[in-house]
N, C-alpha and C. Protein backbone atom coordinates (compact mmCIF):
# COMPACT_ATOMS: atom_id res chain seq x y z
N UNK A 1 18.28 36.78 20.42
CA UNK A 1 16.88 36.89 20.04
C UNK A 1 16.34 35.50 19.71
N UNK A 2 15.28 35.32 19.84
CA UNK A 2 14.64 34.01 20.08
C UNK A 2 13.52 34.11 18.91
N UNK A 3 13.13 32.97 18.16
CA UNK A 3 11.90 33.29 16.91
C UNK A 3 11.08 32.42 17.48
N UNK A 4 9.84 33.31 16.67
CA UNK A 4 8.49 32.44 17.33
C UNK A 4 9.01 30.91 16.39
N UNK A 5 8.67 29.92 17.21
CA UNK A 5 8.82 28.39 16.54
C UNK A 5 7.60 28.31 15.19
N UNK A 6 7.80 27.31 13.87
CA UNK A 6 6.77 27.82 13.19
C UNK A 6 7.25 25.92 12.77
N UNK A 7 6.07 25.57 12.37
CA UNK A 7 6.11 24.12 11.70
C UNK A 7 6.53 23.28 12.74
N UNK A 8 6.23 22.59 13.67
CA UNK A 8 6.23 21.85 14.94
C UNK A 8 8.30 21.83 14.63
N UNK A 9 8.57 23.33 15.26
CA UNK A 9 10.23 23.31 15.22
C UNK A 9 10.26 23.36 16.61
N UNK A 10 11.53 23.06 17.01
CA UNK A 10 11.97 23.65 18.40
C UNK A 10 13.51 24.04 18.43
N UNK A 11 13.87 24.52 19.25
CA UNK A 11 15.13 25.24 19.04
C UNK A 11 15.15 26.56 19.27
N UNK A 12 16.54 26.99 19.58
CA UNK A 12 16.28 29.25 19.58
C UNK A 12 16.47 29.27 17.76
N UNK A 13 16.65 28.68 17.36
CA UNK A 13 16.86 28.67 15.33
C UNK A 13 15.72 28.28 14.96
N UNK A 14 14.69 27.43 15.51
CA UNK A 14 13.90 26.40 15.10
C UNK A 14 14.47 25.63 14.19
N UNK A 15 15.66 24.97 14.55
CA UNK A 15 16.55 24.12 13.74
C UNK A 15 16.26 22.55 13.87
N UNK A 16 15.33 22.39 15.54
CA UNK A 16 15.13 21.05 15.55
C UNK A 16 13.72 20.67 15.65
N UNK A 17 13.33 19.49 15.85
CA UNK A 17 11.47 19.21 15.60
C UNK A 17 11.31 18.74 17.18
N UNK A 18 10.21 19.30 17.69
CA UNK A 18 9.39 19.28 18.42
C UNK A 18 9.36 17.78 19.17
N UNK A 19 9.31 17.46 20.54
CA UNK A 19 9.00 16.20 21.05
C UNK A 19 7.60 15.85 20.09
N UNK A 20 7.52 14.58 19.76
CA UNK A 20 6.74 13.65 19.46
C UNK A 20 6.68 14.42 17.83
N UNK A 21 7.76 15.01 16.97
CA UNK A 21 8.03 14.84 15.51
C UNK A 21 9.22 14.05 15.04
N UNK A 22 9.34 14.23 13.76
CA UNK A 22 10.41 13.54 13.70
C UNK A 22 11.07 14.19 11.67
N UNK A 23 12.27 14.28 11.87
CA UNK A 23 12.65 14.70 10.48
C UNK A 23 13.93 15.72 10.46
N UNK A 24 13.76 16.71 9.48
CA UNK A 24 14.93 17.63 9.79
C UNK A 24 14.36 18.88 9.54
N UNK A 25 14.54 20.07 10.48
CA UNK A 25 13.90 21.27 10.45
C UNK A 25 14.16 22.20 9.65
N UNK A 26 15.62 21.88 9.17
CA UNK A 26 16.48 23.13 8.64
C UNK A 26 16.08 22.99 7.15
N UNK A 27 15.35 21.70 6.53
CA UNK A 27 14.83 21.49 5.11
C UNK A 27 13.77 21.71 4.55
N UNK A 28 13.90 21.23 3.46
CA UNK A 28 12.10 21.32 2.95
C UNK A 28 11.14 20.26 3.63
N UNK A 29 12.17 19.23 3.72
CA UNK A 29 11.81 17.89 4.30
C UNK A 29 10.96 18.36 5.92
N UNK A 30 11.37 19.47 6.43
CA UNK A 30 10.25 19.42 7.86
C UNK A 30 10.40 18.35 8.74
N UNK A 31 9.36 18.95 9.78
CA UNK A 31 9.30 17.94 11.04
C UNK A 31 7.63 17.14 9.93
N UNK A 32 7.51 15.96 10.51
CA UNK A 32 6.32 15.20 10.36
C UNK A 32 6.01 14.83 12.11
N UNK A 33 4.87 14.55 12.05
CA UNK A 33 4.40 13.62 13.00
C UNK A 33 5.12 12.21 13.28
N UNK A 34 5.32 11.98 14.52
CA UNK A 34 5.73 10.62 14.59
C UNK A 34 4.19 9.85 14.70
N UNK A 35 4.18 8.76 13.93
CA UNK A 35 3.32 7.98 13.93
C UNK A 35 2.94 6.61 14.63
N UNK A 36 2.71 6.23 16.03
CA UNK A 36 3.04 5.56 16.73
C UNK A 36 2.15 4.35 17.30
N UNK A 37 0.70 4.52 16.72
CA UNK A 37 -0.38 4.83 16.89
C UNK A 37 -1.13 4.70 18.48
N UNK A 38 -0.67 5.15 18.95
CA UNK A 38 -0.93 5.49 20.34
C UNK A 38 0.02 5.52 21.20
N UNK A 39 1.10 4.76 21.15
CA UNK A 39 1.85 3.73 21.81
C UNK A 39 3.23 4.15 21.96
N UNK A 40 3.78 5.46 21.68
CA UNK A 40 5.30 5.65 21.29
C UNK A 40 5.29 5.94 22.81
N UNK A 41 6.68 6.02 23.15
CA UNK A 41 6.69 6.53 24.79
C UNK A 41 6.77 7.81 25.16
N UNK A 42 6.36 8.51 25.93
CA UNK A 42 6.46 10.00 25.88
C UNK A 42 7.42 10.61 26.75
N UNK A 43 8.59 9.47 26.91
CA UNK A 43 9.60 9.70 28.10
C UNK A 43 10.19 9.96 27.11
N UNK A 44 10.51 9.26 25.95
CA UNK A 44 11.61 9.49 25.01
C UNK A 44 10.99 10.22 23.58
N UNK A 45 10.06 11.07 23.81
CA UNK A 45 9.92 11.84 22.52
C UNK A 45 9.10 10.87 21.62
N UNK A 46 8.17 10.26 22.31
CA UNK A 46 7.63 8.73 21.26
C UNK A 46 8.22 8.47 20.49
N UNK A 47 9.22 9.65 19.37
CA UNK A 47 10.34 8.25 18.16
C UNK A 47 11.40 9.22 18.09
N UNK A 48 11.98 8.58 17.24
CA UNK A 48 13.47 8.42 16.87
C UNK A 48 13.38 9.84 15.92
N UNK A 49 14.16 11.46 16.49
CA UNK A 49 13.92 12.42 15.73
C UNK A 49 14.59 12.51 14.64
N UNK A 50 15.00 10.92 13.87
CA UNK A 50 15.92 11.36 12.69
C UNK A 50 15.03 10.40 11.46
N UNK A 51 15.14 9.22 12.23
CA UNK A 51 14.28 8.19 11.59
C UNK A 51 12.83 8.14 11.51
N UNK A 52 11.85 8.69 12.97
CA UNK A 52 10.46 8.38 13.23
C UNK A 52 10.49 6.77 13.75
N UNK A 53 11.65 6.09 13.68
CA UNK A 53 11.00 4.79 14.60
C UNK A 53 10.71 5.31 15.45
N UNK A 54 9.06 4.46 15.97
CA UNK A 54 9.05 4.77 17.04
C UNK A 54 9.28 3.73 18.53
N UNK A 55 9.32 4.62 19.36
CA UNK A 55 9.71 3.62 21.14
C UNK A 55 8.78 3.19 21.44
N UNK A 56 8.47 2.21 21.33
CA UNK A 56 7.14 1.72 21.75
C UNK A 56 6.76 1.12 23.16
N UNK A 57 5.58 1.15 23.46
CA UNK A 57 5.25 0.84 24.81
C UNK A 57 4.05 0.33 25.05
N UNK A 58 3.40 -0.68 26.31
CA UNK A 58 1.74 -0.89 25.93
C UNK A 58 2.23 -2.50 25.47
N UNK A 59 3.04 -3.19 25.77
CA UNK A 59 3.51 -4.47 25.09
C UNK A 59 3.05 -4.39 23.22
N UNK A 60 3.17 -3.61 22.87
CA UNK A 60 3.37 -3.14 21.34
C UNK A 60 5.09 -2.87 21.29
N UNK A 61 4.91 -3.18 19.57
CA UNK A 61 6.17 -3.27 18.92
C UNK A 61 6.30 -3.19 17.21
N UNK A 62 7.54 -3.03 16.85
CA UNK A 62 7.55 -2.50 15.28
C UNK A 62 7.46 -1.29 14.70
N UNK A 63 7.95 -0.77 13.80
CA UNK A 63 8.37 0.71 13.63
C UNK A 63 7.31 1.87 13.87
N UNK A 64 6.06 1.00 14.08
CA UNK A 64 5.41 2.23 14.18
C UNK A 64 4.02 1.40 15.45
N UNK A 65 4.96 0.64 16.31
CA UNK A 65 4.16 0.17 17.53
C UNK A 65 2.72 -0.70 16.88
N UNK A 66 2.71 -0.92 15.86
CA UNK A 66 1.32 -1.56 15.48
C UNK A 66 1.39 -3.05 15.43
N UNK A 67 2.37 -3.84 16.07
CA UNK A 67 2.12 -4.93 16.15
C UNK A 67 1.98 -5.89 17.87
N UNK A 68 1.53 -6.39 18.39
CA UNK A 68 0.97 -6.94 19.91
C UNK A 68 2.94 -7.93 19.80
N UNK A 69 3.28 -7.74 21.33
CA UNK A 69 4.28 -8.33 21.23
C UNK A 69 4.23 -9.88 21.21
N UNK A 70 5.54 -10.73 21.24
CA UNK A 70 5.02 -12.43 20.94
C UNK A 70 4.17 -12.82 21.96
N UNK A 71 3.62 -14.07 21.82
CA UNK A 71 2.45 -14.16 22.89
C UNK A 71 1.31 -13.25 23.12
N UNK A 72 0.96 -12.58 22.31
CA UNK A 72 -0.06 -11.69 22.78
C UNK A 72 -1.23 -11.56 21.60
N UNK A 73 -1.94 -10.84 21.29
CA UNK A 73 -3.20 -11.29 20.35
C UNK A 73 -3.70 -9.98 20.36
N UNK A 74 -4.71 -9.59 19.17
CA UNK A 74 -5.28 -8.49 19.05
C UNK A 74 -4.57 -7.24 17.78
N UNK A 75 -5.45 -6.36 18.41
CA UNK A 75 -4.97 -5.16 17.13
C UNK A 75 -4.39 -4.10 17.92
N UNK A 76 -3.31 -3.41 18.35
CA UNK A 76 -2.83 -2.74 18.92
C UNK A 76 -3.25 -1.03 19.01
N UNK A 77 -4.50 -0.85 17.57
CA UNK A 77 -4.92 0.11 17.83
C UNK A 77 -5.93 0.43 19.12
N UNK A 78 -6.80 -1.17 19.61
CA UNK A 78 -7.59 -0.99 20.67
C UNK A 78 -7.06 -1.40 21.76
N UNK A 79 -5.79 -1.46 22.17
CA UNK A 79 -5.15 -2.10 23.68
C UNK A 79 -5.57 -1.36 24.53
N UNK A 80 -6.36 -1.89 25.63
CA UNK A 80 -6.70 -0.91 26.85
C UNK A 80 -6.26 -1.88 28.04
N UNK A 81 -5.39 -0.83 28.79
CA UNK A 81 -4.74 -1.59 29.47
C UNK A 81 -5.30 -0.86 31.29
């Protein structure tokens, strides 16, 4: 038997968090949002489902993609590429 998923879970238990969360399902602690700010990759689940680093992409970088990589300039929330 399979449960409806409830709190961005995934799993036949809803034991694990959802592509693009990050945390532990089975706690109080929950899935959260990964926070990436635009930029996590969506090949790999934008972050890290234990930590929330996220994978960044968009020549962004840093735990949560908000910084322009070396050589580069700007605010990574407006990169249009």
């Amino acid at each position: 038997m399979t449960l409806p998923l409830i709190d961005n879970t995934d799993g036949n238990f809803c034991q694990l968090c959802m592509p693009g969360y990050f945390g532990n399902a089975t706690t109080s602690e929950g899935c959260k949002p990964c926070q990436c700010n635009g930029h996590g990759d969506p090949s790999k689940n934008l972050c890290n489902v234990s930590t929330g680093q996220c994978f960044c992409m968009d020549f962004t970088l840093g735990p949560h993609c908000s910084m322009c990589e070396p050589g580069l300039q700007g605010d990574p929330k407006y990169v249009v590429l």
